[in-house]
PDB file of N, CA and C in Angstrom:
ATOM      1  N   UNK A   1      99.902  99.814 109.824  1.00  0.00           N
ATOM      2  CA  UNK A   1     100.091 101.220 110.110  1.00  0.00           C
ATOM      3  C   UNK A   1      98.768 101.949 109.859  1.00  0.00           C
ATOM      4  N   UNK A   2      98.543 102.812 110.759  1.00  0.00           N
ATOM      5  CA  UNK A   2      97.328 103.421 110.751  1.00  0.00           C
ATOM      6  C   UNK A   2      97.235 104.902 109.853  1.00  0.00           C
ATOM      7  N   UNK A   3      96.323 105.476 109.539  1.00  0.00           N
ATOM      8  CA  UNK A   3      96.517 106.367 107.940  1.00  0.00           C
ATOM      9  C   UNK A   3      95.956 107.683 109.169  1.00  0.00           C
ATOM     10  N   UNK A   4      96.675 108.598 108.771  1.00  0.00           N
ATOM     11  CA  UNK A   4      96.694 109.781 109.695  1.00  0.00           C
ATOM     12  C   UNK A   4      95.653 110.407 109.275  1.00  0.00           C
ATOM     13  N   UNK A   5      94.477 111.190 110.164  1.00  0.00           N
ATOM     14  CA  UNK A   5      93.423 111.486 109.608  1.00  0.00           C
ATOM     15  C   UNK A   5      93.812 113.052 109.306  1.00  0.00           C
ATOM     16  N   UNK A   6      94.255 113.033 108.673  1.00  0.00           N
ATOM     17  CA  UNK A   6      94.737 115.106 108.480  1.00  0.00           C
ATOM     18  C   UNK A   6      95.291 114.789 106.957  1.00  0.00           C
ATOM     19  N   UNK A   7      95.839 116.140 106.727  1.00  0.00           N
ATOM     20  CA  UNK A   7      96.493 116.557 105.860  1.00  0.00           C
ATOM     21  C   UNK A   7      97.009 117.839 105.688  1.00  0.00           C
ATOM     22  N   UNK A   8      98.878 118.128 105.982  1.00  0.00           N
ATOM     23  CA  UNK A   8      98.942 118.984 105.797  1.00  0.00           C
ATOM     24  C   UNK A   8      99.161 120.353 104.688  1.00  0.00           C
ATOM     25  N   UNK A   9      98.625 121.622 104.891  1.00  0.00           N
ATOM     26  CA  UNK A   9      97.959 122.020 103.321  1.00  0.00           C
ATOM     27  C   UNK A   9      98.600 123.517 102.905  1.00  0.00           C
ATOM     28  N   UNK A  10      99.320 124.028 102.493  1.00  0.00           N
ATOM     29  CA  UNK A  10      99.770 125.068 102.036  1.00  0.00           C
ATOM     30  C   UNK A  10      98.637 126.188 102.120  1.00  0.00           C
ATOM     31  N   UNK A  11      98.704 127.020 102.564  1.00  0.00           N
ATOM     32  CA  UNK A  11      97.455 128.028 102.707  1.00  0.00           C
ATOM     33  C   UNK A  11      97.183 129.652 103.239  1.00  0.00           C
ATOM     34  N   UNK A  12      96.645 130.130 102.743  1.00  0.00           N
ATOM     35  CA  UNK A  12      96.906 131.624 103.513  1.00  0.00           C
ATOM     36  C   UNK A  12      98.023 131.842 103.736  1.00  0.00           C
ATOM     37  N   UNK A  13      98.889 131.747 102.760  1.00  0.00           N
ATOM     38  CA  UNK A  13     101.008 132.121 103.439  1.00  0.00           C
ATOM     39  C   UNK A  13     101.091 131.207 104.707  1.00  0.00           C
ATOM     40  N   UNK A  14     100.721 130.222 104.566  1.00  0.00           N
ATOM     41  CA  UNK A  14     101.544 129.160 105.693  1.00  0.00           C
ATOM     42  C   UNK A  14     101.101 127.774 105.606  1.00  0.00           C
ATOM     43  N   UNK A  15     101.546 127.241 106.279  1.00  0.00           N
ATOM     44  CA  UNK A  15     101.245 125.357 106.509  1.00  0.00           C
ATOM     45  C   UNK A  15     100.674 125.136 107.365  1.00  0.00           C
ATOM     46  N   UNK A  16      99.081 124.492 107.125  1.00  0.00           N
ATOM     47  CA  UNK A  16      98.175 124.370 107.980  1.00  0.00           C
ATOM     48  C   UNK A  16      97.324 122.961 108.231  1.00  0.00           C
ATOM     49  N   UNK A  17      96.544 122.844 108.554  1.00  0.00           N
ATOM     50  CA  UNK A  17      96.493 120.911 108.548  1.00  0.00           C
ATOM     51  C   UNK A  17      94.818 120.935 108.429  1.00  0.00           C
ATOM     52  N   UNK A  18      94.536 120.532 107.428  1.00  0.00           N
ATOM     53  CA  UNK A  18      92.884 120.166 107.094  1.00  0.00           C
ATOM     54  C   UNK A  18      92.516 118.566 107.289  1.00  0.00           C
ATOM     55  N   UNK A  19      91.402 118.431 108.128  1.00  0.00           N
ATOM     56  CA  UNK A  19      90.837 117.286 107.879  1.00  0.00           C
ATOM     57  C   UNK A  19      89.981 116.947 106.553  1.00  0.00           C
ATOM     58  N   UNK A  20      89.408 117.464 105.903  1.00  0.00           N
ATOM     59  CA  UNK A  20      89.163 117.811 104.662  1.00  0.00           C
ATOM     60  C   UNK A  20      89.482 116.538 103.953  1.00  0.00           C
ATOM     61  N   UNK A  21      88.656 115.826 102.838  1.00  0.00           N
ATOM     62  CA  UNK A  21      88.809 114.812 101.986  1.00  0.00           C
ATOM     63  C   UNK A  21      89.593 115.286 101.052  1.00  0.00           C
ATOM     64  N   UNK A  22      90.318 114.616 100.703  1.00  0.00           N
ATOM     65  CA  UNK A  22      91.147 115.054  99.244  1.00  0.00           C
ATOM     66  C   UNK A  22      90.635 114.546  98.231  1.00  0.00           C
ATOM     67  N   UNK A  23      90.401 114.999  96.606  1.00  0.00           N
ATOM     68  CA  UNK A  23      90.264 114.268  95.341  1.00  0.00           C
ATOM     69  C   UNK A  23      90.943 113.062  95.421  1.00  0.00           C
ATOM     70  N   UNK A  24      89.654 111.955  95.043  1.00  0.00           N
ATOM     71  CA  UNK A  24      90.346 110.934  94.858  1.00  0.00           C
ATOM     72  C   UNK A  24      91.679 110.753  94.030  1.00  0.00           C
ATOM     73  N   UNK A  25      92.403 110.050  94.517  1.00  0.00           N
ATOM     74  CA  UNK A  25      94.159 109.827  93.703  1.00  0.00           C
ATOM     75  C   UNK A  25      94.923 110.683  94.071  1.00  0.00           C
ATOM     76  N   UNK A  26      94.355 111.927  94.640  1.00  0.00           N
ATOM     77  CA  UNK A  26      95.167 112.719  95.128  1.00  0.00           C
ATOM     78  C   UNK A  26      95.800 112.555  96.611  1.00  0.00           C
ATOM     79  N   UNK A  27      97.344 113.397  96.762  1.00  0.00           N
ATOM     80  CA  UNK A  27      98.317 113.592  97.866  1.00  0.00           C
ATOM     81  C   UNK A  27      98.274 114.496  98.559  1.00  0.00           C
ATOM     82  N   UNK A  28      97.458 115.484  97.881  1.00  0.00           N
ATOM     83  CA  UNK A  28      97.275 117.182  98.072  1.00  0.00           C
ATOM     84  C   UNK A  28      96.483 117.842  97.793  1.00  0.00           C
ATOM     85  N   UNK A  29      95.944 119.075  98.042  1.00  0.00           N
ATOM     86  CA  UNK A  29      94.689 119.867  97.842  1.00  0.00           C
ATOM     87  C   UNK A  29      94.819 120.333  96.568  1.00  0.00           C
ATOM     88  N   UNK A  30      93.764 120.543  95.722  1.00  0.00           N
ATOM     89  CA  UNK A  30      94.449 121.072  94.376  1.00  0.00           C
ATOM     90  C   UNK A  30      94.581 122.569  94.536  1.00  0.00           C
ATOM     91  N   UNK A  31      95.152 123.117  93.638  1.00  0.00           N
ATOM     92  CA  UNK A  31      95.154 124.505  94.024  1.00  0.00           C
ATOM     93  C   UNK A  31      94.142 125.382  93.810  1.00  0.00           C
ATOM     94  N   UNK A  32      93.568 126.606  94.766  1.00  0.00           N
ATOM     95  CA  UNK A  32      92.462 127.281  94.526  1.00  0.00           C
ATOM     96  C   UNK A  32      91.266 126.348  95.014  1.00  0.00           C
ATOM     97  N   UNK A  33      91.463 125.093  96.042  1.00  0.00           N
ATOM     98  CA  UNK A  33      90.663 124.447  96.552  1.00  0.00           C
ATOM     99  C   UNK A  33      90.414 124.976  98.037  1.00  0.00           C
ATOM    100  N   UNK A  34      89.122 125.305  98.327  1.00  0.00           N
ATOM    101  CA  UNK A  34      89.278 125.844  99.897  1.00  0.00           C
ATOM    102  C   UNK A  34      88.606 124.500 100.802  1.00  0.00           C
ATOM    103  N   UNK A  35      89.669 124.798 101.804  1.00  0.00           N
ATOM    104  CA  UNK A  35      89.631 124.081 102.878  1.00  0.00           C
ATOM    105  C   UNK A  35      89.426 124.276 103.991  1.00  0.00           C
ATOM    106  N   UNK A  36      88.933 123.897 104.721  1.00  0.00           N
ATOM    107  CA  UNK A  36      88.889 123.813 106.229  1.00  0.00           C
ATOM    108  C   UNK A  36      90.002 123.939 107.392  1.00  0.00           C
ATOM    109  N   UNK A  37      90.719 124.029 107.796  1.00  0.00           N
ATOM    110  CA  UNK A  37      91.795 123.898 108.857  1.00  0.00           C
ATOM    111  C   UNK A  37      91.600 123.618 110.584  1.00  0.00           C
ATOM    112  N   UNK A  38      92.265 123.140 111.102  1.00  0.00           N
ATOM    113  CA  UNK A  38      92.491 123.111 112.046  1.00  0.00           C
ATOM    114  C   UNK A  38      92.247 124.061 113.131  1.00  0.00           C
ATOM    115  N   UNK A  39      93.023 125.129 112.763  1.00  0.00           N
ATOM    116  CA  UNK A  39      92.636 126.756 113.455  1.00  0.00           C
ATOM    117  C   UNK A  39      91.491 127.171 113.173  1.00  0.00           C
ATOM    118  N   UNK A  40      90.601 126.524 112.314  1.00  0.00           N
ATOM    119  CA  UNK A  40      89.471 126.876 112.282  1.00  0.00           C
ATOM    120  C   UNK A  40      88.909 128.141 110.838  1.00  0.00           C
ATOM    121  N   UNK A  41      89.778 127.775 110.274  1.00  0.00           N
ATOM    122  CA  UNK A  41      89.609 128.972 108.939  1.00  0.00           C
ATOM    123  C   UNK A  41      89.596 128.325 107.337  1.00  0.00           C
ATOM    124  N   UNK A  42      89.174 128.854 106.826  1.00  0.00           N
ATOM    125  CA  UNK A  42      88.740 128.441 105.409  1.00  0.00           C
ATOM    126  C   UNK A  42      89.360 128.947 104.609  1.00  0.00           C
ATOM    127  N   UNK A  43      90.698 128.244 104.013  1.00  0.00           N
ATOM    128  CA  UNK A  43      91.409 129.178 103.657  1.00  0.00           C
ATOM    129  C   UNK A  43      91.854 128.102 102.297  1.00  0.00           C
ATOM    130  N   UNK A  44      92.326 128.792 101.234  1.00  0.00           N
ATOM    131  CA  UNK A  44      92.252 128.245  99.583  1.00  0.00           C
ATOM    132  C   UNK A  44      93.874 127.379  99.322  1.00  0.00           C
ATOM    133  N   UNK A  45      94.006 126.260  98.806  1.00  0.00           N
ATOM    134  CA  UNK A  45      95.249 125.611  99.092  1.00  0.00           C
ATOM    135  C   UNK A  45      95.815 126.310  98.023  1.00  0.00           C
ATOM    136  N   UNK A  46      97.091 125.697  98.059  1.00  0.00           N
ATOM    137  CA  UNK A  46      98.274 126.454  96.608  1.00  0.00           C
ATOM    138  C   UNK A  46      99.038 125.204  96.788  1.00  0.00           C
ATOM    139  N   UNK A  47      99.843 125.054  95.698  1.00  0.00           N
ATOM    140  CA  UNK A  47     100.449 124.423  95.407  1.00  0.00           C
ATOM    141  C   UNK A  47     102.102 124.566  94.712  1.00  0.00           C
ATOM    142  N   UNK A  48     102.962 123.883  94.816  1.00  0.00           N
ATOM    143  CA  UNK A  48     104.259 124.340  94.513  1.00  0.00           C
ATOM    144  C   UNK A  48     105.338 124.386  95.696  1.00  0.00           C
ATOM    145  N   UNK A  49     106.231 124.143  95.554  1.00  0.00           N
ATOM    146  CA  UNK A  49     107.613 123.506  96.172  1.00  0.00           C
ATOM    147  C   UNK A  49     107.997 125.162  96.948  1.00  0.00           C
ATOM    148  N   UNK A  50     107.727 125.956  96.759  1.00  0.00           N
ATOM    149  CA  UNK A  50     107.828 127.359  98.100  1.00  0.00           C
ATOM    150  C   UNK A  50     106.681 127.424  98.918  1.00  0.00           C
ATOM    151  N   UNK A  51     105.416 126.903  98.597  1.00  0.00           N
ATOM    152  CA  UNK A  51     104.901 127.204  99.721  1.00  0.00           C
ATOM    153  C   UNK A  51     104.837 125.751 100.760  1.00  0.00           C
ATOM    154  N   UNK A  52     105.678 125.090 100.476  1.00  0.00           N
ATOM    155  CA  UNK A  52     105.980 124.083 101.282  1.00  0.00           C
ATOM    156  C   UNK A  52     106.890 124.601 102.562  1.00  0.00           C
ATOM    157  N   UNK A  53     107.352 125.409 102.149  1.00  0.00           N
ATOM    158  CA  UNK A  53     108.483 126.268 103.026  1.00  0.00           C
ATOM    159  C   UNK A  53     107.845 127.545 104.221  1.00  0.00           C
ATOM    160  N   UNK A  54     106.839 127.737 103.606  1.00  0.00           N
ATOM    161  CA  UNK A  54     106.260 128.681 104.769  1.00  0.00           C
ATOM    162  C   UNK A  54     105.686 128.691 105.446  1.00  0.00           C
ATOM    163  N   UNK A  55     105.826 129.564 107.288  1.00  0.00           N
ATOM    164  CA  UNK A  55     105.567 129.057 108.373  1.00  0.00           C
ATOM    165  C   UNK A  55     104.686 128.372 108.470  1.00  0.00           C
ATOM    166  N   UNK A  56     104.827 127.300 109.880  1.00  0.00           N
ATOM    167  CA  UNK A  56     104.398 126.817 110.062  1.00  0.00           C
ATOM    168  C   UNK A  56     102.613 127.052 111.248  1.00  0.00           C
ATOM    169  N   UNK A  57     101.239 126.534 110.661  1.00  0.00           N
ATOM    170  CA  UNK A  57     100.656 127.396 112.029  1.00  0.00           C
ATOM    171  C   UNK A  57     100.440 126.918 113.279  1.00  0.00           C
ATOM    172  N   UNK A  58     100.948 127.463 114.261  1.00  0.00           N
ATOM    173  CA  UNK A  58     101.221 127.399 115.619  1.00  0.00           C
ATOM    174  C   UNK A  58     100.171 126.228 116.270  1.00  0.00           C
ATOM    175  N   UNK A  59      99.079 126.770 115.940  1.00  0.00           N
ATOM    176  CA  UNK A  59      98.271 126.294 116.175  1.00  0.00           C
ATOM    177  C   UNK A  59      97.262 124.741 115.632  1.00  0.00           C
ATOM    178  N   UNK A  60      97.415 124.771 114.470  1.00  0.00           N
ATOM    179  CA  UNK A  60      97.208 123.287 113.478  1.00  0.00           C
ATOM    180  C   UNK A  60      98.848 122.496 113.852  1.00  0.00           C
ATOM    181  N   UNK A  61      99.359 123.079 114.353  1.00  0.00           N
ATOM    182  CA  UNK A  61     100.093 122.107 114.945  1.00  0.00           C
ATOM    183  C   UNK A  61     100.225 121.374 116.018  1.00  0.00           C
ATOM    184  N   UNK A  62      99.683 122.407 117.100  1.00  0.00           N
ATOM    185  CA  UNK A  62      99.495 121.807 118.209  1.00  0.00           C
ATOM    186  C   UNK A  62      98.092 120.767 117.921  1.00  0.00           C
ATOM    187  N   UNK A  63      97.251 121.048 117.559  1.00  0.00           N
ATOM    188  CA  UNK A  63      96.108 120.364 116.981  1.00  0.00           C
ATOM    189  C   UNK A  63      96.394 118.722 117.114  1.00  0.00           C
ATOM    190  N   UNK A  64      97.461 118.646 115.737  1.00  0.00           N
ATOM    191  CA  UNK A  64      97.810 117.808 114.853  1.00  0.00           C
ATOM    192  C   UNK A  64      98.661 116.677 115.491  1.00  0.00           C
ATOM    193  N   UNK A  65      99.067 117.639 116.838  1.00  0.00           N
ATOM    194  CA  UNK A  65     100.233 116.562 117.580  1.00  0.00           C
ATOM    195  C   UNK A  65      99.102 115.923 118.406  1.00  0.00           C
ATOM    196  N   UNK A  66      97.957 116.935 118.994  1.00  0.00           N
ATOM    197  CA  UNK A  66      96.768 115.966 119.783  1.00  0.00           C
ATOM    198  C   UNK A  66      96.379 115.117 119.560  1.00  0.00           C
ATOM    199  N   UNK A  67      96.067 114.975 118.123  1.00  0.00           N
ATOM    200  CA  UNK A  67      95.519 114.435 117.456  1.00  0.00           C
ATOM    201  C   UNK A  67      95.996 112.932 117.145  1.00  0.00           C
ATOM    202  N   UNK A  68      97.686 112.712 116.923  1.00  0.00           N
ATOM    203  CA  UNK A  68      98.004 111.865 116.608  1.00  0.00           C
ATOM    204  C   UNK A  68      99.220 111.129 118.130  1.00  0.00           C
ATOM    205  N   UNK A  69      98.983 111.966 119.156  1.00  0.00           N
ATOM    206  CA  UNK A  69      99.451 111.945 120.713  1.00  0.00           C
ATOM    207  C   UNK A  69     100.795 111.795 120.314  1.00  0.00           C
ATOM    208  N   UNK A  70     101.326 113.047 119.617  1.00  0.00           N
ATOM    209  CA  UNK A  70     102.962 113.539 119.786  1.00  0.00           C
ATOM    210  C   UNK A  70     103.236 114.539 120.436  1.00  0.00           C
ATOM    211  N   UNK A  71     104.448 114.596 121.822  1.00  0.00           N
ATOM    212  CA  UNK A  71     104.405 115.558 122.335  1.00  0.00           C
ATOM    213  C   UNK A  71     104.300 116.668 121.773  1.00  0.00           C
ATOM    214  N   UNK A  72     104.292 117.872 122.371  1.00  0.00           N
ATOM    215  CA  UNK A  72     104.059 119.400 122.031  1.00  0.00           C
ATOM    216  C   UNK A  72     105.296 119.645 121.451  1.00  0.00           C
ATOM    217  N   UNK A  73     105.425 120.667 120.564  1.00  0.00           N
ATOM    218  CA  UNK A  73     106.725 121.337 119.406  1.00  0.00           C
ATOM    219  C   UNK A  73     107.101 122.065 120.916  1.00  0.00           C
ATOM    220  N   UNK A  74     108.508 121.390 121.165  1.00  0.00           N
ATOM    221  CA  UNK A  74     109.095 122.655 122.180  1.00  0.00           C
ATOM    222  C   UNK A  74     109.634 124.187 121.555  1.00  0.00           C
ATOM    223  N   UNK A  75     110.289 124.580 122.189  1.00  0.00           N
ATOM    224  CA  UNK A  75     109.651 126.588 121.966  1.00  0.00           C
ATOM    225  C   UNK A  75     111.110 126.270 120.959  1.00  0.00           C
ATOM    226  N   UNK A  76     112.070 126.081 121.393  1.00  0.00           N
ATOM    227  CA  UNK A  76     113.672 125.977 120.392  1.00  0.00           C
ATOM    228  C   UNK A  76     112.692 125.227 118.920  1.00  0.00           C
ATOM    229  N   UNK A  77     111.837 124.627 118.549  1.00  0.00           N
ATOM    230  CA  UNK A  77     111.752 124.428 117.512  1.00  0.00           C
ATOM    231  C   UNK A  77     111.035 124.903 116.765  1.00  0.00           C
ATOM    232  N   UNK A  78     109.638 125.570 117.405  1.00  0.00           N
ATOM    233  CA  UNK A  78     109.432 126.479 116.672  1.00  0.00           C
ATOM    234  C   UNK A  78     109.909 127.721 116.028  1.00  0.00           C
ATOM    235  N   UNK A  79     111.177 127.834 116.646  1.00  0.00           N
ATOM    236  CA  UNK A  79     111.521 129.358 116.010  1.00  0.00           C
ATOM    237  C   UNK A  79     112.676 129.105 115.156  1.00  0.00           C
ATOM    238  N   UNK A  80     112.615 128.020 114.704  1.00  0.00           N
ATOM    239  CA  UNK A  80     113.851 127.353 113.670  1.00  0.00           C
ATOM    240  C   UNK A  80     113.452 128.213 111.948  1.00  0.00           C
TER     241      UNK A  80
END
């Protein structure tokens, strides 16, 4: 199995996908770590079981599906 080159990262009030190296041993960005994204913004990770929950960005997603050649999020699922 091949190791997905992303990671997705809690950030700016939403879920965003950094290519960004993580600390070694680490699963996740630490918090107050800024990152890079997808959409193109530099934005500081957080950490904790609510911001796992908030939106998703539109855009590091579409990215993320290019990236790993999964179709596009149809429109019924984004607005779940």
């Amino acid at each position: 199995m091949s190791q997905i080159p992303f990671a997705w990262v809690p950030a700016g009030g939403g879920r965003h996908v950094s290519e960004d190296r993580r600390p070694s041993g680490r699963t996740q960005f630490p918090e107050g770590q800024v990152v890079s994204t997808l959409c193109g913004q530099a934005l500081e990770a957080r950490e904790g079981e609510l911001a796992w929950l908030w939106w998703t960005c539109p855009e590091c997603d579409t990215r993320a599906r290019e990236i790993v050649g999964a179709p596009p999020r149809r429109d019924t699922e984004s607005q779940a």
